[in-house]
Protein backbone atom coordinates (compact mmCIF):
# COMPACT_ATOMS: atom_id res chain seq x y z
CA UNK A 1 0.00 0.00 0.00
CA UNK A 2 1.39 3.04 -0.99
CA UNK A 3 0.09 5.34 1.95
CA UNK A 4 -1.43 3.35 4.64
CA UNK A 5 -1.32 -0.18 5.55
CA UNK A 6 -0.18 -2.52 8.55
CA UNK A 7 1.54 -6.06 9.16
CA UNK A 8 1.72 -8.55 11.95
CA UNK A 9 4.07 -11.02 12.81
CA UNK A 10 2.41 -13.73 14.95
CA UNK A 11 3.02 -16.08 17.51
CA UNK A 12 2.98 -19.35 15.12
CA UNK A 13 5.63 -17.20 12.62
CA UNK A 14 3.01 -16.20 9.86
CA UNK A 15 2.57 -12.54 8.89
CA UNK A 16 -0.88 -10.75 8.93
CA UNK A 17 -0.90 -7.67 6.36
CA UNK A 18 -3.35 -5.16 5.40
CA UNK A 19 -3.60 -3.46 2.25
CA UNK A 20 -5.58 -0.55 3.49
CA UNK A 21 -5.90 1.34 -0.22
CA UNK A 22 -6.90 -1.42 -1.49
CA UNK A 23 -9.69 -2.84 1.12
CA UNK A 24 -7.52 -6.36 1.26
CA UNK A 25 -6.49 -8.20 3.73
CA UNK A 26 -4.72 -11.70 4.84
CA UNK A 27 -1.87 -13.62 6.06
CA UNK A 28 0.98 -15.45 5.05
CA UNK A 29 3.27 -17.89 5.58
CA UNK A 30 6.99 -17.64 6.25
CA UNK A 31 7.07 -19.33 2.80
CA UNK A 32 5.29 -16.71 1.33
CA UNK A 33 1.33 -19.35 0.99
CA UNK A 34 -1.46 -17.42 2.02
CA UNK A 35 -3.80 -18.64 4.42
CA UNK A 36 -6.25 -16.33 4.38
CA UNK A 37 -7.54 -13.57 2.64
CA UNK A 38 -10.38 -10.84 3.04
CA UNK A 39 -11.17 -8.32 0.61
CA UNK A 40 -13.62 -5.09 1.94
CA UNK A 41 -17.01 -6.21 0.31
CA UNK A 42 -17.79 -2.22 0.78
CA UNK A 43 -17.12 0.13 -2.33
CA UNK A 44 -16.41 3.73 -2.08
CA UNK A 45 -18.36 6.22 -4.31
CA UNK A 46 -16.15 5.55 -7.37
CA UNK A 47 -16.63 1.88 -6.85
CA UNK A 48 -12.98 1.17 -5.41
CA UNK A 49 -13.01 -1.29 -2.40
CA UNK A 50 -13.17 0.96 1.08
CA UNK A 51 -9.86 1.38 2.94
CA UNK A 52 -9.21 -0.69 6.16
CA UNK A 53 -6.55 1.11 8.00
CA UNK A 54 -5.35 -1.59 10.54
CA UNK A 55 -6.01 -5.03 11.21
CA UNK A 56 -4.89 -6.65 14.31
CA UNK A 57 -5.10 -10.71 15.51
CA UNK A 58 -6.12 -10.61 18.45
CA UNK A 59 -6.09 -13.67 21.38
CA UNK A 60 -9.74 -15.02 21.15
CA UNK A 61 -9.73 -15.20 25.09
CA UNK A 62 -9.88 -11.47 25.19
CA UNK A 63 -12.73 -11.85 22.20
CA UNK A 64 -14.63 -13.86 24.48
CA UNK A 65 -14.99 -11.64 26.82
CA UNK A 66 -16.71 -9.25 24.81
CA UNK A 67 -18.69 -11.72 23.19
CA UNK A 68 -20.19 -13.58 26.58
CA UNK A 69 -22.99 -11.99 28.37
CA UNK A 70 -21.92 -11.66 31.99
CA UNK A 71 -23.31 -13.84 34.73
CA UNK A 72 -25.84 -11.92 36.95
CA UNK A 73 -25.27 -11.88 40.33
CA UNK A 74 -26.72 -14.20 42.91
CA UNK A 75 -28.72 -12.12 45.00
């Protein structure tokens, strides 16, 4: 990406990237496979894909937390 973008090393030794100008994402190998790969499904006005500035992994304990309702308290 010529004016934004991001990368990622990560714990198992693959690289997460972001092409932000060009709405992509995905991740990589040390061998240079990709894994994965996301393109923005969003267009802009002129019909490019939308930016995506940064894209973190992040652990999917700390996901979890956001994602499980809390338990209510015992009264």
């Amino acid at each position: 990406t010529a004016s934004r973008g991001s990368c990622q090393r990560l714990p198992n030794g693959n690289t997460l990237i972001s092409e932000s100008d060009r709405g992509r994402s995905f991740e990589v190998t040390p061998e240079g496979e990709i894994v994965w790969e996301f393109r923005n499904p969003h267009l802009d006005a002129r019909g490019r894909r939308a930016t995506m500035v940064r894209l973190y992994r992040v652990d999917p304990a700390i996901v979890e937390k956001f994602i499980t309702p809390a338990a209510a308290p015992v009264p």
